[in-house]
C-alpha atoms as a PDB file:
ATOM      1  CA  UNK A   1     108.993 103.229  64.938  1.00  0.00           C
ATOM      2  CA  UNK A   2     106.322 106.279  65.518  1.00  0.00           C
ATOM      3  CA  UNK A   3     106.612 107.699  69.376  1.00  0.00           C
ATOM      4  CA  UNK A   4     103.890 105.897  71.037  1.00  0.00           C
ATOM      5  CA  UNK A   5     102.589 106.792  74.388  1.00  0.00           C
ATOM      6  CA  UNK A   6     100.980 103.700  76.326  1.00  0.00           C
ATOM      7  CA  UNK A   7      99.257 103.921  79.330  1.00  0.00           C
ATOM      8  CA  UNK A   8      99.890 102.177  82.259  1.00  0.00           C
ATOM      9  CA  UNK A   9      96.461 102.226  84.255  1.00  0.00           C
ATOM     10  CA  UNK A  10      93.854 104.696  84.615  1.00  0.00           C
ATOM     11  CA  UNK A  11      95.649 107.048  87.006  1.00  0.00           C
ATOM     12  CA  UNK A  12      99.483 107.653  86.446  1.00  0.00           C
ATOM     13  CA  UNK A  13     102.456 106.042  84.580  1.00  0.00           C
ATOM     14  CA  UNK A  14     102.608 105.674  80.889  1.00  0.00           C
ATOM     15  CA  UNK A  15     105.358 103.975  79.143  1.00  0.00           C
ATOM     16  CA  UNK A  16     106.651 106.018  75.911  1.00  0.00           C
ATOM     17  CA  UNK A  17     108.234 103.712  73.072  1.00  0.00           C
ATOM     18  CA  UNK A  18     109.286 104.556  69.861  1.00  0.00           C
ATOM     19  CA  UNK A  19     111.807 107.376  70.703  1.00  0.00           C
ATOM     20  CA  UNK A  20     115.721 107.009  70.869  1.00  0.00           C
ATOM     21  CA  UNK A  21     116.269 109.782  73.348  1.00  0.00           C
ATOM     22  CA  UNK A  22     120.423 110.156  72.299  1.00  0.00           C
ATOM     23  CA  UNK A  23     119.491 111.092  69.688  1.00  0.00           C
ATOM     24  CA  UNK A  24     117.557 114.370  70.900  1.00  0.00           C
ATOM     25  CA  UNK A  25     113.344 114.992  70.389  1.00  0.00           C
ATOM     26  CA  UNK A  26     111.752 116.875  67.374  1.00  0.00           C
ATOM     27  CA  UNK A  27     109.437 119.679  68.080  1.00  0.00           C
ATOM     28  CA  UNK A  28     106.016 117.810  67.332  1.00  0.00           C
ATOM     29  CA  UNK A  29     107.838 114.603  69.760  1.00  0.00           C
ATOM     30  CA  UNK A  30     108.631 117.269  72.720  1.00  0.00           C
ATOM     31  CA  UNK A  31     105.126 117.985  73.068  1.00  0.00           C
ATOM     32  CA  UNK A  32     103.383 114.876  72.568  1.00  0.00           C
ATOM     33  CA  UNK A  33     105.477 113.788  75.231  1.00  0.00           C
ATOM     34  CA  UNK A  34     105.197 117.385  77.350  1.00  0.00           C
ATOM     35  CA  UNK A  35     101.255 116.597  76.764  1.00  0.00           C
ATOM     36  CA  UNK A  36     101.243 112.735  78.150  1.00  0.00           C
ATOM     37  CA  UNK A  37     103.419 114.288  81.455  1.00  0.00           C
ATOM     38  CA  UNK A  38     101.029 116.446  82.566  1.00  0.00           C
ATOM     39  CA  UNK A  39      98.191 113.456  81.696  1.00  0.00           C
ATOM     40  CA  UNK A  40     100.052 110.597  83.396  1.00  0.00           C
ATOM     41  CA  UNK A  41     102.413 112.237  85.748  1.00  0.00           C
ATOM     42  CA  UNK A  42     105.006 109.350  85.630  1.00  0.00           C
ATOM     43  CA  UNK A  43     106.781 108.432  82.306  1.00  0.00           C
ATOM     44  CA  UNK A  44     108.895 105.724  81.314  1.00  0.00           C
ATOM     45  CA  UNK A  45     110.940 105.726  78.237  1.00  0.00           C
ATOM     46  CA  UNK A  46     112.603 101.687  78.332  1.00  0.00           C
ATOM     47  CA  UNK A  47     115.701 100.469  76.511  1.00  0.00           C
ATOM     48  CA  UNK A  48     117.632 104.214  76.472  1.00  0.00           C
ATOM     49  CA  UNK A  49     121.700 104.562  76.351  1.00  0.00           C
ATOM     50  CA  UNK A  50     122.583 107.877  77.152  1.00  0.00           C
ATOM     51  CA  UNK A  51     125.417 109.535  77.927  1.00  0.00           C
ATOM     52  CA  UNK A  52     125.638 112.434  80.996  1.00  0.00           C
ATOM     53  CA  UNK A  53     126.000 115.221  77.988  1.00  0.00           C
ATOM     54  CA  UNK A  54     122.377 113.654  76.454  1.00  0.00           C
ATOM     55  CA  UNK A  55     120.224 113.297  79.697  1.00  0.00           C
ATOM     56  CA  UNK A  56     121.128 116.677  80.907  1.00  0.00           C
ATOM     57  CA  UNK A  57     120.651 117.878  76.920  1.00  0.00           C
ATOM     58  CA  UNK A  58     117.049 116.148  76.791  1.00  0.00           C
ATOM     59  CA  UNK A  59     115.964 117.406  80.458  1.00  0.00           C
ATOM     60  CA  UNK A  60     117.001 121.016  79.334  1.00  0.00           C
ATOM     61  CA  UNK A  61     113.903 121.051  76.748  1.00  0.00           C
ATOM     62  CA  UNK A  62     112.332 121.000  79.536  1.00  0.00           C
ATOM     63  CA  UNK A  63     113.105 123.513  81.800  1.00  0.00           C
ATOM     64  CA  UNK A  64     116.344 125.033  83.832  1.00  0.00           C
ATOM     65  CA  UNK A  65     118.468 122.597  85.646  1.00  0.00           C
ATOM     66  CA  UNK A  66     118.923 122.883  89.505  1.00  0.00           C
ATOM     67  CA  UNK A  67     122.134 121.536  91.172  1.00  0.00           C
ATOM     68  CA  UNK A  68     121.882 119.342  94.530  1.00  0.00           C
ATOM     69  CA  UNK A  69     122.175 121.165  97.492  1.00  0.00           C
ATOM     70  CA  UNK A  70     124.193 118.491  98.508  1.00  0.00           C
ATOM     71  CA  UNK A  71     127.557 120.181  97.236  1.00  0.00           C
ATOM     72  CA  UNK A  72     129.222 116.605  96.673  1.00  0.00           C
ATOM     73  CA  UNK A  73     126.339 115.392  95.173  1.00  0.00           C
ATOM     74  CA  UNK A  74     127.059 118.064  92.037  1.00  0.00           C
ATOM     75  CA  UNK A  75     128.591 116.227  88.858  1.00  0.00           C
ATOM     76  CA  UNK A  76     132.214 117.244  87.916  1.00  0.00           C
ATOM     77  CA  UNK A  77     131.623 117.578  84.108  1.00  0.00           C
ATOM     78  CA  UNK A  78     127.669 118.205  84.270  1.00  0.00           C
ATOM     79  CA  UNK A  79     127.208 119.752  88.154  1.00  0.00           C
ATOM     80  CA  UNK A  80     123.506 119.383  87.406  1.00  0.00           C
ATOM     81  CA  UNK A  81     123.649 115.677  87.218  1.00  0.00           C
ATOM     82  CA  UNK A  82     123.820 113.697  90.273  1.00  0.00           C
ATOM     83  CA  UNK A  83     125.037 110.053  90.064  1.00  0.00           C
ATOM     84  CA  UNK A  84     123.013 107.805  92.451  1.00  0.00           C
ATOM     85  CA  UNK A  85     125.481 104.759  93.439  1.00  0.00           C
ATOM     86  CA  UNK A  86     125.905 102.441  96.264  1.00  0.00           C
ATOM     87  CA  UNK A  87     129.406 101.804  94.809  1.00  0.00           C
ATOM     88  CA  UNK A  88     132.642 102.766  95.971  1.00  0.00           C
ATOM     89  CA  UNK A  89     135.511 104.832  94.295  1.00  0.00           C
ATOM     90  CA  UNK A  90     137.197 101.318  93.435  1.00  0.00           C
ATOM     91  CA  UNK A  91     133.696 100.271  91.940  1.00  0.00           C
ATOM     92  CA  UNK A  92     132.826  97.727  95.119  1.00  0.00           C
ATOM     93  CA  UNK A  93     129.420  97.822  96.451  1.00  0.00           C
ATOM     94  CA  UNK A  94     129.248 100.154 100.057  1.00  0.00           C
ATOM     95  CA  UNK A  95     126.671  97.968 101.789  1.00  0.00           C
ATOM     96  CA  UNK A  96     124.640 101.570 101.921  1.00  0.00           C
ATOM     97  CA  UNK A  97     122.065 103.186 100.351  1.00  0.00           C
ATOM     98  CA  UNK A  98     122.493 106.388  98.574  1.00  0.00           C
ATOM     99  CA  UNK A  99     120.364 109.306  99.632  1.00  0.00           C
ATOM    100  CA  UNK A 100     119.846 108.969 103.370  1.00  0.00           C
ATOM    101  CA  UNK A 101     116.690 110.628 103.054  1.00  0.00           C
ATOM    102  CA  UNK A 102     115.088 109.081  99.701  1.00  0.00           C
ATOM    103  CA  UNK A 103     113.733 105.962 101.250  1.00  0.00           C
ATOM    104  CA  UNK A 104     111.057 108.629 103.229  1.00  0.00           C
ATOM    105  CA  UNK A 105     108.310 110.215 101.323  1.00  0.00           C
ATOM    106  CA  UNK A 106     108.960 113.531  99.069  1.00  0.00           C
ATOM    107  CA  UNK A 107     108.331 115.812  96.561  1.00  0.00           C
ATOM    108  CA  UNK A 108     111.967 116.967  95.208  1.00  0.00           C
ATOM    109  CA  UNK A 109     112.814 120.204  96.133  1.00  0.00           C
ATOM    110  CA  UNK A 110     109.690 121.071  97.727  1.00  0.00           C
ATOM    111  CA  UNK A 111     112.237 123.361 100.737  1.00  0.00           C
ATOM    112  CA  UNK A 112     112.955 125.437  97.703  1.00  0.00           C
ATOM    113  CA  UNK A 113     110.954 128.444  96.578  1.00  0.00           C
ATOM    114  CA  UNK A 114     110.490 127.426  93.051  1.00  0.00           C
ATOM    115  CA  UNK A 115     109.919 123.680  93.880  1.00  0.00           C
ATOM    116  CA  UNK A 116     111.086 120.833  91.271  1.00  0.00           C
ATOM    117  CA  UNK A 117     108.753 120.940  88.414  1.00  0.00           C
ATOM    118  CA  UNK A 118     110.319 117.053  87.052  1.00  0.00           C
ATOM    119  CA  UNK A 119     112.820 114.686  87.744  1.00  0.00           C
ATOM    120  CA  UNK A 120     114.224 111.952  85.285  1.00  0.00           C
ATOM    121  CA  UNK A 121     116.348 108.937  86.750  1.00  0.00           C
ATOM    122  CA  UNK A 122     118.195 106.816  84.067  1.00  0.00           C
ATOM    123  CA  UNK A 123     119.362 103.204  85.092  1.00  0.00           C
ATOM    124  CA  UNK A 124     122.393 102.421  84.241  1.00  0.00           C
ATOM    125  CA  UNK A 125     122.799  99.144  86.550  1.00  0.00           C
ATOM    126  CA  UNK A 126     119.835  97.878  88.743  1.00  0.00           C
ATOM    127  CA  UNK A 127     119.619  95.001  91.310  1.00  0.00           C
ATOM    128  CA  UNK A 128     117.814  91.802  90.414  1.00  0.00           C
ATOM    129  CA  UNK A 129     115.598  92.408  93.542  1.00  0.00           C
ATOM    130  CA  UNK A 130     114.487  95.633  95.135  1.00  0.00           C
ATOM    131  CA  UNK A 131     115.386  99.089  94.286  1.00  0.00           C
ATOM    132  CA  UNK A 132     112.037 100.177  93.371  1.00  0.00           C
ATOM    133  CA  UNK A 133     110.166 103.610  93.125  1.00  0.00           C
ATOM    134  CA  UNK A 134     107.341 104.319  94.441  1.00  0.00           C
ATOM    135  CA  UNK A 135     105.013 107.004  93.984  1.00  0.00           C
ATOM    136  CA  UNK A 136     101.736 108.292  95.659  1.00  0.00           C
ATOM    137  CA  UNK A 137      98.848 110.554  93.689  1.00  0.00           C
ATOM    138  CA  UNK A 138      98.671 113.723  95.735  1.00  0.00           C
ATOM    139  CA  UNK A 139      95.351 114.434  92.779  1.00  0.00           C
ATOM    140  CA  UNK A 140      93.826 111.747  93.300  1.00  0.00           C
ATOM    141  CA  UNK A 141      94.261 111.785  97.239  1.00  0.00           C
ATOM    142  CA  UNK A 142      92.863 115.458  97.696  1.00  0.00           C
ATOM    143  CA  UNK A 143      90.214 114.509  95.367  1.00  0.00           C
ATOM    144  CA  UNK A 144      89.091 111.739  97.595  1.00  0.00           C
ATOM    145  CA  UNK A 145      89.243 113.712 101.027  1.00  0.00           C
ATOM    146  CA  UNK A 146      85.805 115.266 102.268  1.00  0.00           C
ATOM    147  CA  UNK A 147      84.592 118.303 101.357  1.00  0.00           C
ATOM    148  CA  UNK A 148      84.949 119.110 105.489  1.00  0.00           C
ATOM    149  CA  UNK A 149      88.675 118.557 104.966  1.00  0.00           C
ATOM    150  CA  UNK A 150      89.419 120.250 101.684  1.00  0.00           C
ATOM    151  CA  UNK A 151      87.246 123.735 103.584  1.00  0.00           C
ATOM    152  CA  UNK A 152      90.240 123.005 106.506  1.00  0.00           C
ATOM    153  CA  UNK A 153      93.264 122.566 104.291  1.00  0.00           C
ATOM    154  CA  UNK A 154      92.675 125.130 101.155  1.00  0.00           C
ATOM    155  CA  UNK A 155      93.499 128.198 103.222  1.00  0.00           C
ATOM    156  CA  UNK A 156      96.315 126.815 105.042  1.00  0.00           C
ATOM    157  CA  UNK A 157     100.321 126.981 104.308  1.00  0.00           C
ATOM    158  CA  UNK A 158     103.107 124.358 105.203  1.00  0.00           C
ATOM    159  CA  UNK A 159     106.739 125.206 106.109  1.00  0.00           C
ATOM    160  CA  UNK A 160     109.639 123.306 104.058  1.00  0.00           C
ATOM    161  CA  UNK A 161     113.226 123.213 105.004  1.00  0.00           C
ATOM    162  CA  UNK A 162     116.376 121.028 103.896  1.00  0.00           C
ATOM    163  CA  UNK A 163     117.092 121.327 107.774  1.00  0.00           C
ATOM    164  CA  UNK A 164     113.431 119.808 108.674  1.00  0.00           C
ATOM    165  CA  UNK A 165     113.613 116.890 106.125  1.00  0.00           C
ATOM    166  CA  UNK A 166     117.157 115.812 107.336  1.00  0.00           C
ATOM    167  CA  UNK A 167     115.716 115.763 110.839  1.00  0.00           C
ATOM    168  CA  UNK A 168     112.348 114.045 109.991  1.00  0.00           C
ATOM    169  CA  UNK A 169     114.172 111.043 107.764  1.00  0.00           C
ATOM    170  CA  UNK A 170     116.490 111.014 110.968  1.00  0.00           C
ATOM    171  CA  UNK A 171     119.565 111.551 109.379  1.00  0.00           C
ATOM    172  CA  UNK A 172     123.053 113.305 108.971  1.00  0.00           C
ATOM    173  CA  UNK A 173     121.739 116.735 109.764  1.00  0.00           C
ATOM    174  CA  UNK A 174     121.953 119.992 107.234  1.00  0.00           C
ATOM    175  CA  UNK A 175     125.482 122.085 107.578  1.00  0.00           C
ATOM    176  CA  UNK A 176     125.183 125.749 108.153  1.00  0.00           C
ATOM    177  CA  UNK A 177     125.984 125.678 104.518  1.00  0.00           C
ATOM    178  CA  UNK A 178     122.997 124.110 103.073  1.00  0.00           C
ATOM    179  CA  UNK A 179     120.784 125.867 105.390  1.00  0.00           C
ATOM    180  CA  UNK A 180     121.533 128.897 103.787  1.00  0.00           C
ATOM    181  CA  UNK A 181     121.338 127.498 100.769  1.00  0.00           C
ATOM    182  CA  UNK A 182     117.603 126.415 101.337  1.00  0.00           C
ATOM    183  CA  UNK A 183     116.238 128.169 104.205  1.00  0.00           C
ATOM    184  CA  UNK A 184     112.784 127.774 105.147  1.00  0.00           C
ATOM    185  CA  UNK A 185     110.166 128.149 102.733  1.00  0.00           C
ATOM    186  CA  UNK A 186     105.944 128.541 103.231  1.00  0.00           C
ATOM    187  CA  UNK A 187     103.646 126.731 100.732  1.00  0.00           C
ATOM    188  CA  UNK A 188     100.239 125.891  99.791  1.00  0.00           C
ATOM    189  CA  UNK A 189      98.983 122.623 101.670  1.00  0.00           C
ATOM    190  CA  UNK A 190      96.967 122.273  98.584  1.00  0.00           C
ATOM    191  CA  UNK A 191      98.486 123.603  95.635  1.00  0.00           C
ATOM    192  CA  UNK A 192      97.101 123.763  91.806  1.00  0.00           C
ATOM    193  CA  UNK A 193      99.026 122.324  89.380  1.00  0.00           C
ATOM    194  CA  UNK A 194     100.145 125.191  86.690  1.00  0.00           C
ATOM    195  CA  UNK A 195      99.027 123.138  83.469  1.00  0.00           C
ATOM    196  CA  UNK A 196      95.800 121.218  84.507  1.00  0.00           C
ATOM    197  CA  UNK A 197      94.283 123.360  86.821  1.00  0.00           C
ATOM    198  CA  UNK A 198      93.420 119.933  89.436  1.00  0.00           C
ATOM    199  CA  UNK A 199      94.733 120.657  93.186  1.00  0.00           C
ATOM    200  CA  UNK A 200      97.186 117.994  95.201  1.00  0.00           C
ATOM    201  CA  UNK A 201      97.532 117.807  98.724  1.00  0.00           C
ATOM    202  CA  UNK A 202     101.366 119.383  98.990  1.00  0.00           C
ATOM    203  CA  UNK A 203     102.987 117.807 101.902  1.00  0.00           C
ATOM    204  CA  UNK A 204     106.327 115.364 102.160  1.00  0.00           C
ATOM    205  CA  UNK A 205     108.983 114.669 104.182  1.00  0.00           C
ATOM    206  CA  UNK A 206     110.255 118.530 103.689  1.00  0.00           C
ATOM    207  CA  UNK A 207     107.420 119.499 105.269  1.00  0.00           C
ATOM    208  CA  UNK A 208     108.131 120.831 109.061  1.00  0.00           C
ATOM    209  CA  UNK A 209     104.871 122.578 110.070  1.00  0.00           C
ATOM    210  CA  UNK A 210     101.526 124.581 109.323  1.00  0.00           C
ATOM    211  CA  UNK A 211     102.210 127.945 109.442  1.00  0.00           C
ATOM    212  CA  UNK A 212      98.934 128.963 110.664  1.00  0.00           C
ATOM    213  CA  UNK A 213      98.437 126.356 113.546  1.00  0.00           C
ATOM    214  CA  UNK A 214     100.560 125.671 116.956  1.00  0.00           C
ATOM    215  CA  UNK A 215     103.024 123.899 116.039  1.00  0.00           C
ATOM    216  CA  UNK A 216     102.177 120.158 117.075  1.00  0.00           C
ATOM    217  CA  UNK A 217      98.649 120.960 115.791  1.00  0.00           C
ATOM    218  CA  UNK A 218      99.502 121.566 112.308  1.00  0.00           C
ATOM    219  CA  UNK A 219     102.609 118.415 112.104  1.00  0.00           C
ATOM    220  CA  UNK A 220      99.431 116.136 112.929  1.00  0.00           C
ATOM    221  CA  UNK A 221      97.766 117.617 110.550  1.00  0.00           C
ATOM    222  CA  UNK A 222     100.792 116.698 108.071  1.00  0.00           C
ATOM    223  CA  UNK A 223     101.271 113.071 109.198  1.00  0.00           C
ATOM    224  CA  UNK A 224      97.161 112.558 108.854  1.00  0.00           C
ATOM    225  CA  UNK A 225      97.926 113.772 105.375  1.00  0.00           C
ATOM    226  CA  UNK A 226     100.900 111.898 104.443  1.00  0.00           C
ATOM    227  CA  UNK A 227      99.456 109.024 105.537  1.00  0.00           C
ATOM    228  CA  UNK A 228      96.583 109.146 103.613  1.00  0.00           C
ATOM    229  CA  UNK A 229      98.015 109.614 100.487  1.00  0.00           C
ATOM    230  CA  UNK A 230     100.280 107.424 100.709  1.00  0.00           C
ATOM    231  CA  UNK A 231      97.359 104.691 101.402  1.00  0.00           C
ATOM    232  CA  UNK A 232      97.236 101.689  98.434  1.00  0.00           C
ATOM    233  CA  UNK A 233      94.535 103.322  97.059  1.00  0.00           C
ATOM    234  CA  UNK A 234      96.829 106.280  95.427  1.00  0.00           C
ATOM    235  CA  UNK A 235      99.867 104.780  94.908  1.00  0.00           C
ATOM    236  CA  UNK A 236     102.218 102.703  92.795  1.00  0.00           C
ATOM    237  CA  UNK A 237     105.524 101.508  91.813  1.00  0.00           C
ATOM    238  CA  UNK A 238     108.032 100.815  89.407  1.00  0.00           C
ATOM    239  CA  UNK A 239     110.418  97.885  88.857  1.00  0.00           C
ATOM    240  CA  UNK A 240     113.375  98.827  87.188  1.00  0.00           C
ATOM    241  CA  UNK A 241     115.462  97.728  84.235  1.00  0.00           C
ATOM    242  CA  UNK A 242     118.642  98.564  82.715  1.00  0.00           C
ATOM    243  CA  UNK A 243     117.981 101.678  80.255  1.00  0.00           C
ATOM    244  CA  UNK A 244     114.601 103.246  82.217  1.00  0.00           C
ATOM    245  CA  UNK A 245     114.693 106.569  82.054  1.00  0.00           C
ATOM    246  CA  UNK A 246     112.234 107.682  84.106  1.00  0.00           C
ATOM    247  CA  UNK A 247     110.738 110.902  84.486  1.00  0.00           C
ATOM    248  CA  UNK A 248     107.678 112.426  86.897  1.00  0.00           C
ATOM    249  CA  UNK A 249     105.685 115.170  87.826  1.00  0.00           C
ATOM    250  CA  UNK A 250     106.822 116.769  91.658  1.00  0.00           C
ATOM    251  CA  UNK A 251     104.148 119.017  91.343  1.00  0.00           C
ATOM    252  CA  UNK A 252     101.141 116.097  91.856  1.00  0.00           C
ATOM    253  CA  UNK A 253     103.646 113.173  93.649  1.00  0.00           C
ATOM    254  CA  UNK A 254     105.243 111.730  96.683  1.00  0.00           C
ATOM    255  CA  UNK A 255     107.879 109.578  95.430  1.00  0.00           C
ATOM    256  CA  UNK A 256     110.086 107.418  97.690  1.00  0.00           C
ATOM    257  CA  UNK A 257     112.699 104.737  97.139  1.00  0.00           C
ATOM    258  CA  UNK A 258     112.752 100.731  98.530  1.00  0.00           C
ATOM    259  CA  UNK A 259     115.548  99.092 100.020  1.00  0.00           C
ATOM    260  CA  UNK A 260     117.659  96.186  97.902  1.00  0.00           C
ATOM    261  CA  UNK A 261     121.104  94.245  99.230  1.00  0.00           C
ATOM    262  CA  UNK A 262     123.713  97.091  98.952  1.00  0.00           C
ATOM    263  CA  UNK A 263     126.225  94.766  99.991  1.00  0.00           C
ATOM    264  CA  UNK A 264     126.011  92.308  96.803  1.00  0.00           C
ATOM    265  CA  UNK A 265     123.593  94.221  94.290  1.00  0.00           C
ATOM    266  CA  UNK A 266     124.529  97.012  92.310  1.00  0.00           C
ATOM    267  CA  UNK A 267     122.747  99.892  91.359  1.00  0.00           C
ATOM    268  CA  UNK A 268     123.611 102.767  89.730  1.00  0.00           C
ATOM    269  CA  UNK A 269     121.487 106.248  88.169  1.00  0.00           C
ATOM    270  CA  UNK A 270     121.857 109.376  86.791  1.00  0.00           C
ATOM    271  CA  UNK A 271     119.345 111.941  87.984  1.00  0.00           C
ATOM    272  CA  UNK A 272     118.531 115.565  87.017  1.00  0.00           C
ATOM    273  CA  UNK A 273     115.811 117.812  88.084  1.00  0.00           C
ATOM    274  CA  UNK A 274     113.990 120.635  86.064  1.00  0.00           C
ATOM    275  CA  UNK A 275     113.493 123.437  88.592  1.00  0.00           C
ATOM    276  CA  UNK A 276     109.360 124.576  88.676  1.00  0.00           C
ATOM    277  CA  UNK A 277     107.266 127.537  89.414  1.00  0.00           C
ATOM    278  CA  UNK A 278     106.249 129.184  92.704  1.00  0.00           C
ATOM    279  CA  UNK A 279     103.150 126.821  94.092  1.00  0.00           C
ATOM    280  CA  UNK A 280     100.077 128.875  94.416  1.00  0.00           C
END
């Protein structure tokens, strides 16, 4: 079966069939499929078996890998893989959800100075209800704002941190350690996205603060943002099944996970992330 990119509405997602990723991506395949990512943002390739060795080999055409900041979060045999499981070291469910701070609104990485360009999840178990990913088109939102608002936020710089997002999601709070492995970072509030040229509101839940405004002046001006890009009118989800891998640009999304029944579901992903460019 020829590769076959199918779109999945008029703004982003396309599903990408015809391709058995195992078994690696020919040059004309890579960028058909590097082509549809920047045109769709959010790609699904269904029905894949990979092993940790082959989804760290196909995300590598794409870009260096970045390890977790999370140091037990690193993979043993592949530290650049991170294994997303509510199960236990005896294989029983936890009753909790992996990633205290992925049910909030994020761009991966964005606390880093070269910000996650993609990340690709593959399913290897998923619950029967619940578990979805959602994801909100930071385009399309900044697009949509007045021409009043665009003149406010174009000149205008956010601060990231690993420490900010743990306290924001209300959660365990960053160790000395990973503070110093991702200390605070500045970057555009609207940033241009390297390959098309279209801007994106850049905000998340690793953003702390606008550089240039008082402090509670510029995290109103975040939450005003967030929420409206996050509004039904720019966003979407996907339902997973066993053998998604999915993949999606950080440079134009929020992305955020939905709760399912820890306790008696099961699900279980492996997830790399291409490290991007400096946001400009």
């Amino acid at each position: 079966m020829k590769l076959e990119i199918r779109p999945k509405s008029d703004s982003i997602g396309a599903e990408v069939v015809g391709i058995d990723l195992a078994n690696g991506m020919d040059d004309g395949e890579f960028d058909a499929i590097l082509d549809a990512f920047h045109a769709h943002h959010v790609l699904v390739f269904p029905g894949q078996s990979l092993t940790q060795g082959q989804q760290v080999a196909f995300s590598r055409r794409f870009g260096e890998l970045e390890w977790h900041v999370h140091r037990e979060f690193r993979g043993e045999e592949f530290p650049e893989l991170h294994t997303l499981t509510n199960l236990d070291a005896d294989g029983r469910p936890t009753g909790i959800h992996p990633g205290e701070g992925a049910l909030e609104w994020h761009s991966d990485k964005s606390y880093m100075p070269r910000p996650s360009m993609a990340t690709m999840l593959h399913a290897l178990e998923v619950p029967s209800e619940g578990g979805d990913t959602y994801f909100a088109d930071l385009h399309a939102a900044y697009d949509a704002l007045t021409g009043e608002m665009k003149a406010r936020i174009d000149p205008l710089h956010a601060v990231h941190s690993w420490e900010a997002s743990r306290i924001n999601a209300g959660v365990t709070l960053a160790t000395e350690e990973e503070k110093a492995d991702a200390p605070p970072v500045t970057h555009p509030l609207a940033r241009t996205h390297p390959a098309s040229g279209r801007k994106a509101i850049y905000v998340g839940n690793h953003a702390s603060h606008v550089e240039e405004l008082p402090l509670e002046e510029g995290r109103a001006l975040i939450r005003e943002l967030m929420e409206f890009a996050t509004g039904p009118d720019f966003t979407t989800s996907h339902e997973w099944r066993k053998g998604d891998l999915v993949m999606w640009d950080n440079r134009g999304l929020l992305h955020r996970a939905s709760l399912y029944d820890t306790v008696n579901e099961v699900r279980v992903l492996h997830r790399t992330v291409v490290r991007g460019d400096v946001p400009v």
